[in-house]
N, C-alpha and C. Protein backbone atom coordinates (compact mmCIF):
# COMPACT_ATOMS: atom_id res chain seq x y z
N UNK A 1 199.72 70.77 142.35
CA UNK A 1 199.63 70.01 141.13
C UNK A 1 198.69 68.83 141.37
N UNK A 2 197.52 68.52 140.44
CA UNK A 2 196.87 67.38 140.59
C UNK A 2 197.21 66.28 139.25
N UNK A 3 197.12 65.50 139.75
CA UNK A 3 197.53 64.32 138.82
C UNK A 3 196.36 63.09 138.27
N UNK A 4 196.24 62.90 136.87
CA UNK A 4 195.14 61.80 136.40
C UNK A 4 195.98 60.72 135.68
N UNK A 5 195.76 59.68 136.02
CA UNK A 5 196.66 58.74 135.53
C UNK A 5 195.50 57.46 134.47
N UNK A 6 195.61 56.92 133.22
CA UNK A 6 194.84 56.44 132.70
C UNK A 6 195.65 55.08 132.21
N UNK A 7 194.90 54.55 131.78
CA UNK A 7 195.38 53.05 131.22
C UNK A 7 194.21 53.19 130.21
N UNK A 8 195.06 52.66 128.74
CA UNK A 8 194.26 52.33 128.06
C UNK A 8 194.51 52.26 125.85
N UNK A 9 193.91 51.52 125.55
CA UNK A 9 194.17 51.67 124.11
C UNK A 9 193.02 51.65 123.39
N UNK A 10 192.92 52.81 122.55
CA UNK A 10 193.49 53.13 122.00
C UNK A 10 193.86 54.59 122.74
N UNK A 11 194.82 55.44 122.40
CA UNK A 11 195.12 56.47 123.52
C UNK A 11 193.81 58.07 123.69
N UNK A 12 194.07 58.33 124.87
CA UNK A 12 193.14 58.81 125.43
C UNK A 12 193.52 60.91 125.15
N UNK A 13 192.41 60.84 125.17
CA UNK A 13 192.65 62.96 125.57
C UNK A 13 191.95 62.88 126.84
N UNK A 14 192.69 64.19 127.96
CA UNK A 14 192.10 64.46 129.26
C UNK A 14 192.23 65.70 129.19
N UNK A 15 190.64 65.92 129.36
CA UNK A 15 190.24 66.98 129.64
C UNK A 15 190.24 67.42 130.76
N UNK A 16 190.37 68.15 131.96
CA UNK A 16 190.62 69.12 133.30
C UNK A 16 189.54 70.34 133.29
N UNK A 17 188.29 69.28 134.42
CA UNK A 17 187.58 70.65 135.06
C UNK A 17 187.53 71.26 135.96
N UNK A 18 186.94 72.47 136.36
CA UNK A 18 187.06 72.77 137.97
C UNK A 18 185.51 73.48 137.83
N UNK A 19 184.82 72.97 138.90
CA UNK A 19 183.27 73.36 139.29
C UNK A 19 182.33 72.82 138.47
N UNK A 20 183.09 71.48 137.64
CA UNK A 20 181.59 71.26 136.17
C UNK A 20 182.37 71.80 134.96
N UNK A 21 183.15 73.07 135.00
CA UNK A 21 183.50 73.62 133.92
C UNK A 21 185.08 73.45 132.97
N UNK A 22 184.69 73.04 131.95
CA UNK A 22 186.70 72.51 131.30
C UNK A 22 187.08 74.16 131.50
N UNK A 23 188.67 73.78 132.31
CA UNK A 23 189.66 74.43 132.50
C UNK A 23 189.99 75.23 131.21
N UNK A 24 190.41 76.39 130.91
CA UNK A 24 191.16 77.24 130.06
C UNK A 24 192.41 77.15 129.82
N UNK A 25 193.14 76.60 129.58
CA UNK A 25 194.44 76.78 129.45
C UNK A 25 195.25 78.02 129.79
N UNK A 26 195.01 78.99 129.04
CA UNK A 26 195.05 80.40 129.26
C UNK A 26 194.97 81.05 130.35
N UNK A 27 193.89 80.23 131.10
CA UNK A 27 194.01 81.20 132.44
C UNK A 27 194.93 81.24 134.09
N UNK A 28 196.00 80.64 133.19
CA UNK A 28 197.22 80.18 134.11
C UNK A 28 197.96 78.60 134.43
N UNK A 29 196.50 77.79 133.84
CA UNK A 29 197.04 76.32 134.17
C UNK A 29 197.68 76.31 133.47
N UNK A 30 198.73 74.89 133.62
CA UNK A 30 199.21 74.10 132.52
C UNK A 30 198.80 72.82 132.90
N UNK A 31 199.14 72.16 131.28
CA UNK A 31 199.00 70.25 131.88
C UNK A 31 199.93 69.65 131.29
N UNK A 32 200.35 69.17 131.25
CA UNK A 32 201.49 68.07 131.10
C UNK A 32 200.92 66.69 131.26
N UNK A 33 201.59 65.84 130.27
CA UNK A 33 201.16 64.15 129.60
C UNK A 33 202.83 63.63 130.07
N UNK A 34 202.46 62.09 130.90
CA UNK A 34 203.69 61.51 130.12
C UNK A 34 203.39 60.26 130.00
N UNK A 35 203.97 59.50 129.33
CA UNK A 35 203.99 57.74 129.63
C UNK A 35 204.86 57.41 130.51
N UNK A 36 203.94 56.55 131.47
CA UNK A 36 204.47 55.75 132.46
C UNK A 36 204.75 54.52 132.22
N UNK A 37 204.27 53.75 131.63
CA UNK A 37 204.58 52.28 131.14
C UNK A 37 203.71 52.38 129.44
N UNK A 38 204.79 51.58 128.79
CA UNK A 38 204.49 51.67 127.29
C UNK A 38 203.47 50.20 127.04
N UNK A 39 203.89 49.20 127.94
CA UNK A 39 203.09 48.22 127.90
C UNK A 39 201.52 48.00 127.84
N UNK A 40 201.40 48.92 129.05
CA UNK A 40 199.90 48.82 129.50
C UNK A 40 198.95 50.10 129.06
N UNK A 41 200.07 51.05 128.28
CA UNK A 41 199.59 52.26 127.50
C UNK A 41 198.69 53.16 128.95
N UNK A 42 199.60 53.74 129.83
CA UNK A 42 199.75 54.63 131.21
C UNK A 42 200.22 55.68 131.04
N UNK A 43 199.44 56.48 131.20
CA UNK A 43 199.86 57.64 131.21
C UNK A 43 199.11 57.77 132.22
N UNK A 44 200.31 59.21 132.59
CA UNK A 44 199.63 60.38 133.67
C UNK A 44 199.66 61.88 133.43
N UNK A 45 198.24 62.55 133.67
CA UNK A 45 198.43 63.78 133.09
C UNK A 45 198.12 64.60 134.34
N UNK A 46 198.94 65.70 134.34
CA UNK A 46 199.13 66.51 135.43
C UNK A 46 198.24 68.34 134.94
N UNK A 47 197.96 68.46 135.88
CA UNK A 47 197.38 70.06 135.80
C UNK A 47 198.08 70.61 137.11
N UNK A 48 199.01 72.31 136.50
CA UNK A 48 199.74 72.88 137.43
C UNK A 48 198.76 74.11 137.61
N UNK A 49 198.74 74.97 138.53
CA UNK A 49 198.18 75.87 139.15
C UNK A 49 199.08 77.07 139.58
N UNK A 50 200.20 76.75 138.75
CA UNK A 50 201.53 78.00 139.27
C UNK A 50 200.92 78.89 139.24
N UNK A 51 200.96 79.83 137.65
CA UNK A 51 200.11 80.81 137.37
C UNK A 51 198.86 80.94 138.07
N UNK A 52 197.87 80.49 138.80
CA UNK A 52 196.94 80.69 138.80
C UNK A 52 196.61 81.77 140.45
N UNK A 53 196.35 82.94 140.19
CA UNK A 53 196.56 83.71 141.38
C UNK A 53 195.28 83.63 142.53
N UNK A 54 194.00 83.78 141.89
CA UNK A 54 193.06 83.89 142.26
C UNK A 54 191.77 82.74 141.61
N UNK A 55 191.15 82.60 142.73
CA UNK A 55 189.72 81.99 142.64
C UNK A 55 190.13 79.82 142.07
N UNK A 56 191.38 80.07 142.70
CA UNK A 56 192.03 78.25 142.92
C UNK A 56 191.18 77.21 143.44
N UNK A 57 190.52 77.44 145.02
CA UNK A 57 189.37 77.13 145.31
C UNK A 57 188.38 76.08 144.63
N UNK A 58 187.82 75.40 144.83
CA UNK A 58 186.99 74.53 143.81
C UNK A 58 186.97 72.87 144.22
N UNK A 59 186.18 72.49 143.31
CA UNK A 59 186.58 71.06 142.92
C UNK A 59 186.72 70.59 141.57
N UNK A 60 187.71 69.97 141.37
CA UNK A 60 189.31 69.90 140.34
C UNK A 60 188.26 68.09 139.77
N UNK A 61 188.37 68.00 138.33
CA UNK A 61 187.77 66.60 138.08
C UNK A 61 188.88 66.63 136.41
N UNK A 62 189.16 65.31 136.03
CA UNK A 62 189.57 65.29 134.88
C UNK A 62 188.62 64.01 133.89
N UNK A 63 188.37 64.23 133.19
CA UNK A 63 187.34 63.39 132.06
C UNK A 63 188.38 62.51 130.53
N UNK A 64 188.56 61.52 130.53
CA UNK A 64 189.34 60.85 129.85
C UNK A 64 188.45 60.36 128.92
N UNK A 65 188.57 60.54 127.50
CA UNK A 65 187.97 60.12 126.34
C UNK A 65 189.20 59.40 125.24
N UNK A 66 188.48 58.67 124.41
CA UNK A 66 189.14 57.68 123.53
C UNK A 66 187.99 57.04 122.67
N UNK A 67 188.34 56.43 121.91
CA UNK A 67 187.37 56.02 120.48
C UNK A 67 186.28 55.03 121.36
N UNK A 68 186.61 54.48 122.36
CA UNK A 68 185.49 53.54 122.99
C UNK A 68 184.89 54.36 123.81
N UNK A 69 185.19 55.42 124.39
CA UNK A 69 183.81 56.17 125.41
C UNK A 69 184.92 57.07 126.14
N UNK A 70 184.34 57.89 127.25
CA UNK A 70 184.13 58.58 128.38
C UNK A 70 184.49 57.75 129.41
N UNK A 71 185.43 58.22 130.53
CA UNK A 71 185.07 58.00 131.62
C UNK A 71 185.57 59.40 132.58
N UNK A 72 184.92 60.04 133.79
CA UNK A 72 185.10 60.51 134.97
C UNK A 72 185.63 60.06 136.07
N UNK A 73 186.47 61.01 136.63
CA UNK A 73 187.48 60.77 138.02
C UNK A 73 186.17 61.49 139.07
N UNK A 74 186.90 60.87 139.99
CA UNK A 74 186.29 61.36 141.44
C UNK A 74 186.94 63.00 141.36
N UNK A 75 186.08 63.58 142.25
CA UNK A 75 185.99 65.01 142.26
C UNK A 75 187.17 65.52 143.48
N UNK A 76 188.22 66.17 143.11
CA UNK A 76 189.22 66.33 144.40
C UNK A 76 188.90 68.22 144.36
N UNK A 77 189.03 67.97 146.45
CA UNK A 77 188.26 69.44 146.48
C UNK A 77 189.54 70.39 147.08
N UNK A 78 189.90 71.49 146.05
CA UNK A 78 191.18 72.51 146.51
C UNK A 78 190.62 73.63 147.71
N UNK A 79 191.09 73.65 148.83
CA UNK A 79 191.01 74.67 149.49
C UNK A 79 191.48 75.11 150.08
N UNK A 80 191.36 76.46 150.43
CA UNK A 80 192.43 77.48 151.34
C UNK A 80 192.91 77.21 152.40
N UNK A 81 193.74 76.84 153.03
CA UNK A 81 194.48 77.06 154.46
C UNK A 81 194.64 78.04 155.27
N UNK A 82 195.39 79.20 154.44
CA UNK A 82 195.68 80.59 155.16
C UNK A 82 195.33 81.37 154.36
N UNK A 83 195.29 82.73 155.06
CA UNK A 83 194.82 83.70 153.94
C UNK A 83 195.97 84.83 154.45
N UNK A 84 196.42 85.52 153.73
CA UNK A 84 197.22 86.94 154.13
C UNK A 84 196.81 87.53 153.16
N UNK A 85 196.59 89.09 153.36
CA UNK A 85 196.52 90.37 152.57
C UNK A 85 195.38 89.80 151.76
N UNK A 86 194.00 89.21 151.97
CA UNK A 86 192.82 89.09 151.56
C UNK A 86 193.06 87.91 150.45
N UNK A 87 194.61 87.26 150.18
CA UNK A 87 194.47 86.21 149.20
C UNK A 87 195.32 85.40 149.89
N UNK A 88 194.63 83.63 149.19
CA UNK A 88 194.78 82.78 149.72
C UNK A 88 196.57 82.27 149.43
N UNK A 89 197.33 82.48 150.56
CA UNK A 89 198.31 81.32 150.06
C UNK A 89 198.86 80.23 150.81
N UNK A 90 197.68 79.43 150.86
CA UNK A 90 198.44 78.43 151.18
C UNK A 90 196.84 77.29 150.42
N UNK A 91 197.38 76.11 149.51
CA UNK A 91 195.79 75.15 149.56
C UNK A 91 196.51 73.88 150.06
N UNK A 92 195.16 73.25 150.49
CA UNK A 92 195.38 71.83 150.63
C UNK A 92 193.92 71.56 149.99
């Protein structure tokens, strides 16, 4: 599970890429929002990888937009540990 955490008002949408490209929903992720503090308008949004069997690998970025602009996260890079029976299970 990777995690993007934002501050900010007015509230934000996060988008989740992997390689440059926005994530599919469909193709196994999920993401999940919550508020962390109501004060400082915090949230953290999570992208899960349960579903996701093959081609995990990558580098994972999330893009936070809101009525004042854009901003980009640093790029976190998923990769294989072990491999059995030609697929990967294990990432760090």
């Amino acid at each position: 599970m990777l995690n993007c955490t934002t501050s900010s008002s007015p509230s934000t949408q996060v988008i989740w890429r992997k390689d440059g490209q926005q994530i599919q929903l469909s193709d196994g992720y999920k993401t999940s929002q919550y508020l962390l503090d109501r004060v400082s308008s915090s949230y953290m949004s999570t992208l899960s990888m349960d579903g996701v069997l093959d081609d995990v690998v990558g580098e994972y970025s999330c893009t936070v937009t809101n009525t004042l602009g854009t901003s980009n996260t640093r790029n976190v890079t998923v990769e294989c540990k072990s491999i059995m029976q030609n697929r990967c299970n294990n990432f760090v």
